[in-house]
C-alpha atoms as a PDB file:
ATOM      1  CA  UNK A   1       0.000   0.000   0.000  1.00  0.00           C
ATOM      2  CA  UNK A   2       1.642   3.279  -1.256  1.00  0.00           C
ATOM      3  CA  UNK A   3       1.606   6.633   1.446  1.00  0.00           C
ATOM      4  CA  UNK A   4      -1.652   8.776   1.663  1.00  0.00           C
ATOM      5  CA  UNK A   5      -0.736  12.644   0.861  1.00  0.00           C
ATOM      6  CA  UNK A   6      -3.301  14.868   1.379  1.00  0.00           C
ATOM      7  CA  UNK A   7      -3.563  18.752   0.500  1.00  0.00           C
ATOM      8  CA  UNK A   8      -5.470  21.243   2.460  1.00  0.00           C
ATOM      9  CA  UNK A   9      -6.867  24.315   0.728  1.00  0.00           C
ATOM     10  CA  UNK A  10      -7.145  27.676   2.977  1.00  0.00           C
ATOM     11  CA  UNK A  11      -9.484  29.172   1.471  1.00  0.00           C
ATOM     12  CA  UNK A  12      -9.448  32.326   3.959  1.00  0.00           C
ATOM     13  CA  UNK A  13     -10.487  36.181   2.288  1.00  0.00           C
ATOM     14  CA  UNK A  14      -6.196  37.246   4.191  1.00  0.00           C
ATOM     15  CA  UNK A  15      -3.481  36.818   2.230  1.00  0.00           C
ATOM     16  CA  UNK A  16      -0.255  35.776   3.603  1.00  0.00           C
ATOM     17  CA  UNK A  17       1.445  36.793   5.568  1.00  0.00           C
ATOM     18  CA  UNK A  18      -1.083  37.870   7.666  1.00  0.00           C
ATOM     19  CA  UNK A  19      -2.385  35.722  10.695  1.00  0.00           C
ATOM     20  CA  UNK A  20      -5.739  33.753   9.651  1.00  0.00           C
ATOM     21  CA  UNK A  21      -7.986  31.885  11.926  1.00  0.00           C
ATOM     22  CA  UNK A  22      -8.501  29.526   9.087  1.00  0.00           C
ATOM     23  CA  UNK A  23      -4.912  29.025   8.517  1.00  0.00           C
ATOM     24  CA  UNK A  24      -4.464  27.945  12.359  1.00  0.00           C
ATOM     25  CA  UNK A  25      -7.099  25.272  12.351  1.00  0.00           C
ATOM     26  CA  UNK A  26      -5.925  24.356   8.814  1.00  0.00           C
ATOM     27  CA  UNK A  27      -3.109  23.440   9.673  1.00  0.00           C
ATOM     28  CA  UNK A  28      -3.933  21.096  12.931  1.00  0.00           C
ATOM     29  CA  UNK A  29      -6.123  19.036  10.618  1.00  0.00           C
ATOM     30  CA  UNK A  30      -3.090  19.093   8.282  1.00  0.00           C
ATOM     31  CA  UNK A  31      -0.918  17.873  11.514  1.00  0.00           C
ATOM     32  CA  UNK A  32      -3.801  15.489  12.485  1.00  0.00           C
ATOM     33  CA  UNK A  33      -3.334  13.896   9.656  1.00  0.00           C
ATOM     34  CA  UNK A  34       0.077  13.497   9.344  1.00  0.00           C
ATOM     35  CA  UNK A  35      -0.069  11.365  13.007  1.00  0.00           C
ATOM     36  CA  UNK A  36      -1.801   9.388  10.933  1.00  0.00           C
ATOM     37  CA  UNK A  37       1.106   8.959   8.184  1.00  0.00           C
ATOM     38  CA  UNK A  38      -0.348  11.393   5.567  1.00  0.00           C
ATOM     39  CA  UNK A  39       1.978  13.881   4.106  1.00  0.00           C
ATOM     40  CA  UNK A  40       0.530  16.887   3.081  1.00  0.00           C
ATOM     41  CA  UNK A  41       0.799  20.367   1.820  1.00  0.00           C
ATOM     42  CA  UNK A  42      -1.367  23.763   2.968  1.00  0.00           C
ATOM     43  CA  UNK A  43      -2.109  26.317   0.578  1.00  0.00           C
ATOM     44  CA  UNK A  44      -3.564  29.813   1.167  1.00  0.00           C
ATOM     45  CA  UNK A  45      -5.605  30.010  -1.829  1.00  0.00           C
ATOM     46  CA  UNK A  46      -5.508  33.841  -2.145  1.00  0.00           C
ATOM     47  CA  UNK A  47      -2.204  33.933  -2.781  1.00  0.00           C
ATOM     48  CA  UNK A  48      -2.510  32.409  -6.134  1.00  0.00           C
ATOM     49  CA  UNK A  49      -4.370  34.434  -8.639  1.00  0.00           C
ATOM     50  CA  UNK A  50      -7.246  31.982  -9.591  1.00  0.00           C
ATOM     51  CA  UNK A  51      -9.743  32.676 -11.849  1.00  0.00           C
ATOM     52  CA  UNK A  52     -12.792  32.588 -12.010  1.00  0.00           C
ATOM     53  CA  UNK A  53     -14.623  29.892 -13.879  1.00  0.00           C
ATOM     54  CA  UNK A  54     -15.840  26.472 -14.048  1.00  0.00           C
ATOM     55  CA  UNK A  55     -13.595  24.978 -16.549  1.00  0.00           C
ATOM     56  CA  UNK A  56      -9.930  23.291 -15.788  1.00  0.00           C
ATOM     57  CA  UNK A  57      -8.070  26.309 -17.179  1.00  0.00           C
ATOM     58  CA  UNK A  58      -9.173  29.973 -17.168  1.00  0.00           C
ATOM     59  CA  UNK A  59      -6.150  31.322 -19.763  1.00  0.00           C
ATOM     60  CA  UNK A  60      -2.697  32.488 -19.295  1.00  0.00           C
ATOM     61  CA  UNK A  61      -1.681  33.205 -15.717  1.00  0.00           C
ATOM     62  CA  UNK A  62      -4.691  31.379 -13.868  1.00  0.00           C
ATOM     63  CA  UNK A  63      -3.150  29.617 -11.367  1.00  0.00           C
ATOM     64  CA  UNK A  64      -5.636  26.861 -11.366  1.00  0.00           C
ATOM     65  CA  UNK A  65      -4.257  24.484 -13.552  1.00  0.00           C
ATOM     66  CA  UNK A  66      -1.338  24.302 -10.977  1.00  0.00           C
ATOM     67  CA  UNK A  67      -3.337  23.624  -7.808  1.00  0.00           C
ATOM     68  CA  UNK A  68      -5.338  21.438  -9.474  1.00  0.00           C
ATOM     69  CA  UNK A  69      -2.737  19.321 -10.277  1.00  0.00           C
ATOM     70  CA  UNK A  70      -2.063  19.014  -6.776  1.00  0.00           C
ATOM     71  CA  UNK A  71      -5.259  18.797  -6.156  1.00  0.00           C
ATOM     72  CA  UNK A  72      -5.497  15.541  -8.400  1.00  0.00           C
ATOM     73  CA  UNK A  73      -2.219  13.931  -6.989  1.00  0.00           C
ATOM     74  CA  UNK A  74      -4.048  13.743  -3.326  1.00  0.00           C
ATOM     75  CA  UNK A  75      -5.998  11.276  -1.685  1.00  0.00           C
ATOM     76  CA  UNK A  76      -7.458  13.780   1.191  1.00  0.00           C
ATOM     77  CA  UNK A  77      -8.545  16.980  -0.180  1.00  0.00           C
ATOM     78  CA  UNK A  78      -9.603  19.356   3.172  1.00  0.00           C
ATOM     79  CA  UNK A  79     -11.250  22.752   2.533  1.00  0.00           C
ATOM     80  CA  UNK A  80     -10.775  25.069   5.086  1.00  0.00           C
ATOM     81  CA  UNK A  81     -12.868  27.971   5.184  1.00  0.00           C
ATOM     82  CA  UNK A  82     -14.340  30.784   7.167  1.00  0.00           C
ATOM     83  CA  UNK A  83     -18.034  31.807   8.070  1.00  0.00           C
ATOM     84  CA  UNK A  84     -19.141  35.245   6.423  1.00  0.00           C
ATOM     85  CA  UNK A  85     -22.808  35.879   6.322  1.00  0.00           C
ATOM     86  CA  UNK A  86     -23.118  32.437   7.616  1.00  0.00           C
ATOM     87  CA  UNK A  87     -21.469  31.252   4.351  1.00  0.00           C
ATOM     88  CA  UNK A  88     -18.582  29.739   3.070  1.00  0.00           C
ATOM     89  CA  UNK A  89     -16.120  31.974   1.827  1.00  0.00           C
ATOM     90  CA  UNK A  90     -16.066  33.524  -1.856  1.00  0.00           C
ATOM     91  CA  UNK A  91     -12.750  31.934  -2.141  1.00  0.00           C
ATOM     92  CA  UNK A  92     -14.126  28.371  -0.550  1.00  0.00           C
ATOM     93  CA  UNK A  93     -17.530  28.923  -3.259  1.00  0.00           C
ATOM     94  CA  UNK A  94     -14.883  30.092  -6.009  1.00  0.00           C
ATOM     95  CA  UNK A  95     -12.594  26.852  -5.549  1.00  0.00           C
ATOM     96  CA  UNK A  96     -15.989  24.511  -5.587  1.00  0.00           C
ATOM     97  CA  UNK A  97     -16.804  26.508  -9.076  1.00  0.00           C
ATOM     98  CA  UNK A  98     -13.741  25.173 -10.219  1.00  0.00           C
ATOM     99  CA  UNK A  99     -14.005  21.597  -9.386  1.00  0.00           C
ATOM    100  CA  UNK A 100     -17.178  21.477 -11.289  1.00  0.00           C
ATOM    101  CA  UNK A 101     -15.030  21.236 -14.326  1.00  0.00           C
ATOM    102  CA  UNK A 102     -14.411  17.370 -12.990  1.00  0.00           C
ATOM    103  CA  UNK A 103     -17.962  16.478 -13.806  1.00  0.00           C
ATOM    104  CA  UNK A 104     -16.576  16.625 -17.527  1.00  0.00           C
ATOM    105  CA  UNK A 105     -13.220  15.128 -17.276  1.00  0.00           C
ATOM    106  CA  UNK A 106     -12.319  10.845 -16.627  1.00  0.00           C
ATOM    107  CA  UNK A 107      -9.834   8.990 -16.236  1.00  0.00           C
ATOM    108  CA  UNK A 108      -8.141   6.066 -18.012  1.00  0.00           C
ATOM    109  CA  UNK A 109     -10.904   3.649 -16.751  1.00  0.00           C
ATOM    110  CA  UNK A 110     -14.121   5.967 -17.581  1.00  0.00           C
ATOM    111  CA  UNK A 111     -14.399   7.625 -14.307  1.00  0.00           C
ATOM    112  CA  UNK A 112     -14.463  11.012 -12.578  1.00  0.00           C
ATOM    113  CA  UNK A 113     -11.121  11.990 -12.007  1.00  0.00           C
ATOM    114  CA  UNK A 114     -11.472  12.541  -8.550  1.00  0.00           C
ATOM    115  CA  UNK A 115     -13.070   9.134  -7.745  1.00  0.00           C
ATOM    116  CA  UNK A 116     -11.051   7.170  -4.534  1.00  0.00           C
ATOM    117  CA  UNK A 117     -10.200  10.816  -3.217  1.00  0.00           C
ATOM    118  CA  UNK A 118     -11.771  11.925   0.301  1.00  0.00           C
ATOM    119  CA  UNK A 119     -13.190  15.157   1.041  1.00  0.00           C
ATOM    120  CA  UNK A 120     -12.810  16.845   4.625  1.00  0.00           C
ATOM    121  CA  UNK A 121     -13.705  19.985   5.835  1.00  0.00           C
ATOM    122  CA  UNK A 122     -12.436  22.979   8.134  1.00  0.00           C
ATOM    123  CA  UNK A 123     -14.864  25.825   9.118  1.00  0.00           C
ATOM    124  CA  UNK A 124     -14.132  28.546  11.817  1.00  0.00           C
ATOM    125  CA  UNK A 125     -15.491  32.123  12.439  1.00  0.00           C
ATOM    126  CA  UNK A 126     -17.226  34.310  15.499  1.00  0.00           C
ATOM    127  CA  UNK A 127     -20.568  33.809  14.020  1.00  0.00           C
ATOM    128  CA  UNK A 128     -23.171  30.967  13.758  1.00  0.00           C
ATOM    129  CA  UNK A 129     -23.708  28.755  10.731  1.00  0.00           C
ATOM    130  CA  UNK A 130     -21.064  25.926  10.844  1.00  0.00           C
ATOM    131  CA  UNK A 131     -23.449  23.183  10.244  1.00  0.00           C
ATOM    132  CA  UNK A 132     -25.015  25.115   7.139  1.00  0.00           C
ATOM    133  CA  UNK A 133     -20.998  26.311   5.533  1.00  0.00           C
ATOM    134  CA  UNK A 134     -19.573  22.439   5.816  1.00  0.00           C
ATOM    135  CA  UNK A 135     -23.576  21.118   4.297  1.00  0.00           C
ATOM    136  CA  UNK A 136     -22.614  23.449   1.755  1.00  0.00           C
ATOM    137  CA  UNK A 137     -19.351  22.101   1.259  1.00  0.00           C
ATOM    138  CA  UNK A 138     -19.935  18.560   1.695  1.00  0.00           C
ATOM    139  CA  UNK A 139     -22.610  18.750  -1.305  1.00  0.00           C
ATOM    140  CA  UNK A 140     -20.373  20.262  -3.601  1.00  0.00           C
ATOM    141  CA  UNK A 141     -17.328  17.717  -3.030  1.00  0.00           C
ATOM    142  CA  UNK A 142     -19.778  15.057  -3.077  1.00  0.00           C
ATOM    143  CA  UNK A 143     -21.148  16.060  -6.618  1.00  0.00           C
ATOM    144  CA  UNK A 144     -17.372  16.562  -7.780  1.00  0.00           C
ATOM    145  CA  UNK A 145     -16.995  12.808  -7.180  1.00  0.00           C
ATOM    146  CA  UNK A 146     -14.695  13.182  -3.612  1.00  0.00           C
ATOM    147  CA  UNK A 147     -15.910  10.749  -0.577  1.00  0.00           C
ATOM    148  CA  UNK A 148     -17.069  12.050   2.642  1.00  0.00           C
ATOM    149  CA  UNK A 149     -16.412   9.811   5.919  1.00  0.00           C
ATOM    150  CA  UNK A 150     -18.275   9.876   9.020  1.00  0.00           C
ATOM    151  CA  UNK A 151     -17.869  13.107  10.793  1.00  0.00           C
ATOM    152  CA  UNK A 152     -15.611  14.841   8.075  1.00  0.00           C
ATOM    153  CA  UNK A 153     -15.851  18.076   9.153  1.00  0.00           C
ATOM    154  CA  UNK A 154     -14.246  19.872  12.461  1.00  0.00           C
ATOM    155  CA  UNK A 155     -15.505  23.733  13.319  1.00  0.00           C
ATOM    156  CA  UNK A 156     -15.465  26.209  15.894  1.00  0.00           C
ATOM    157  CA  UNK A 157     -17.618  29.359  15.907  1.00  0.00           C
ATOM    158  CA  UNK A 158     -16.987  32.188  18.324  1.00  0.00           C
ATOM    159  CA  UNK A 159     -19.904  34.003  20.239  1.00  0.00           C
ATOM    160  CA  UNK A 160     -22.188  35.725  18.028  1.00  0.00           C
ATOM    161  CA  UNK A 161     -21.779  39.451  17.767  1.00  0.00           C
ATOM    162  CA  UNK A 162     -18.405  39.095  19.544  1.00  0.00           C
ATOM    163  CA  UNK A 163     -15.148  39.932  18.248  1.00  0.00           C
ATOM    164  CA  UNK A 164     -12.780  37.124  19.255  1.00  0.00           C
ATOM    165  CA  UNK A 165     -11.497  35.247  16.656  1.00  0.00           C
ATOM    166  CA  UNK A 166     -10.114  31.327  17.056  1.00  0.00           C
ATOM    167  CA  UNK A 167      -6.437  32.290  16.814  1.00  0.00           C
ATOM    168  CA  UNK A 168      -6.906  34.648  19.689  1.00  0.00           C
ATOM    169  CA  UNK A 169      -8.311  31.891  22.126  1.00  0.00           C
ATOM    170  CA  UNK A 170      -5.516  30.704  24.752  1.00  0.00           C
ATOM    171  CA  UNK A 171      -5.390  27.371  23.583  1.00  0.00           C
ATOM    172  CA  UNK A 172      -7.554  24.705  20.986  1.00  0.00           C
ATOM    173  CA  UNK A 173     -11.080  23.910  23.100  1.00  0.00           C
ATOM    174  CA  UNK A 174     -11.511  20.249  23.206  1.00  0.00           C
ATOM    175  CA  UNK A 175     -14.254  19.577  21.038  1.00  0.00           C
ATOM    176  CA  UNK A 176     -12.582  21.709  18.228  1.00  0.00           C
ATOM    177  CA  UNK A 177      -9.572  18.983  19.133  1.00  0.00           C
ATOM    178  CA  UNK A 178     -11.726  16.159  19.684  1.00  0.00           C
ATOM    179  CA  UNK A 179     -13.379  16.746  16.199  1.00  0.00           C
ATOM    180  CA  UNK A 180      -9.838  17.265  14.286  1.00  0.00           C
ATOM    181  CA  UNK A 181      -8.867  13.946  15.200  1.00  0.00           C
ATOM    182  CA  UNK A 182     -11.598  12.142  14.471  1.00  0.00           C
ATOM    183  CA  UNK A 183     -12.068  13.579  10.887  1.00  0.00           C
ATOM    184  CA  UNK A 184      -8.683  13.279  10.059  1.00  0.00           C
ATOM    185  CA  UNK A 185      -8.695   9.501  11.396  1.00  0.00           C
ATOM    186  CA  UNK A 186     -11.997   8.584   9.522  1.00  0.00           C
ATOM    187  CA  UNK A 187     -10.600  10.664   6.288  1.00  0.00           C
ATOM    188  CA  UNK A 188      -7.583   8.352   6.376  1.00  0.00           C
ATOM    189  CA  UNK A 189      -9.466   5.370   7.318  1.00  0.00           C
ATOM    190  CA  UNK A 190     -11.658   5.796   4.012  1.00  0.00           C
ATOM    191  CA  UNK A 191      -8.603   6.896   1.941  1.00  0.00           C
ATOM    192  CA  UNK A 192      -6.887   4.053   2.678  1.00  0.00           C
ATOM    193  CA  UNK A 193     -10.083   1.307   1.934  1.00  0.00           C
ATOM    194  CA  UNK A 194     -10.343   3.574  -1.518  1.00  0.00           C
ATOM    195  CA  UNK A 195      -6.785   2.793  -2.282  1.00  0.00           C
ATOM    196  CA  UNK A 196      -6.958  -0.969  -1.577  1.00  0.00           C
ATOM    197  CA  UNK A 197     -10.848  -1.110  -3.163  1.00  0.00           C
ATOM    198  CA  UNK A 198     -11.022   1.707  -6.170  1.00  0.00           C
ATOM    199  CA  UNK A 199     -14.611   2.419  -7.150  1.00  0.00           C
ATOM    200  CA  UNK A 200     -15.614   0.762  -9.971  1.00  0.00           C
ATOM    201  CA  UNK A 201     -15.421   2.100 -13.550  1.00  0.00           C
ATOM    202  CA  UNK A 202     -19.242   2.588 -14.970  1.00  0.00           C
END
């Protein structure tokens, strides 16, 4: 059995190298998952000028076809994104847009390209409306052809109306812990019975 890599997706409104929330609990599902043997990669999607679009490749200097590349060598995809207006990101939404372009493309065997590929995701912010952002989410990667585990998502959300934001907290709360782990150990869990048992071609 080869090594799981996965690639996590911050798909925060900041560029680098300011601090993001998102970034923070990006990267402890991207640590979470390497306890678990996965290497991995985390990208701040802002920093690359991609376009928008729903095919593969928006022209000359989208940065797209580059990440997606990436995107296609990794067995655990994880979108990471923050709550505005109780919504994913227009980064996160701009991202999905671009995945759509896998309903049209196959592999060597017939299928989706993203087939045997897991999909887990990140959501923090000071404002209600994690459960709505990773449904959101969740559909998307689903209809993109990625695999969802049990429990693939891990949030916190701040007190409504309040300004503190997650990288400001002290230390990680316990459930926000509790839940990393356990997505990132179902993710792999899956990701590993996809690589033994591919789906099959149609």
């Amino acid at each position: 059995m080869t090594e799981l890599n996965a690639l996590v997706l911050n798909c925060t409104l900041t560029p680098s190298p300011e601090s993001s929330s998102t970034e923070l609990l990006a990267g402890q599902v991207l640590d979470a998952l390497k306890s678990h043997g996965v290497a991995g990669d985390l990208i701040r999607v802002v920093d690359h000028d991609v376009r928008f679009g729903v095919s593969t490749d928006e022209g000359s200097g989208d940065a797209w076809p580059d990440l997606r590349t990436k995107v296609l060598a990794a067995d655990i995809l994880v979108l990471a994104t923050p709550v505005w207006m109780g919504q994913p990101s227009s980064v996160t939404k701009m991202v999905l847009e671009r995945l759509d372009a896998e309903l049209s493309e196959t592999d060597d065997r017939g299928r989706m390209t993203t087939y045997d590929k897991v999909g887990l995701v990140a959501v923090v912010g000071n404002e209600d409306g994690a459960h709505h952002v990773s449904a959101e989410v969740y559909q998307a990667l689903n209809d993109t052809g990625f695999s969802l585990a049990p429990n693939a998502v891990t949030y916190w959300v701040g007190q409504a109306m309040q300004g503190t934001d997650y990288r400001d907290l002290d230390e990680t709360p316990e459930e926000t812990d509790s839940a990393t782990h356990v997505a990132a150990r179902n993710a792999v869990h899956l990701a590993r019975l996809l690589q033994s048992e591919p789906y099959p071609a149609g």
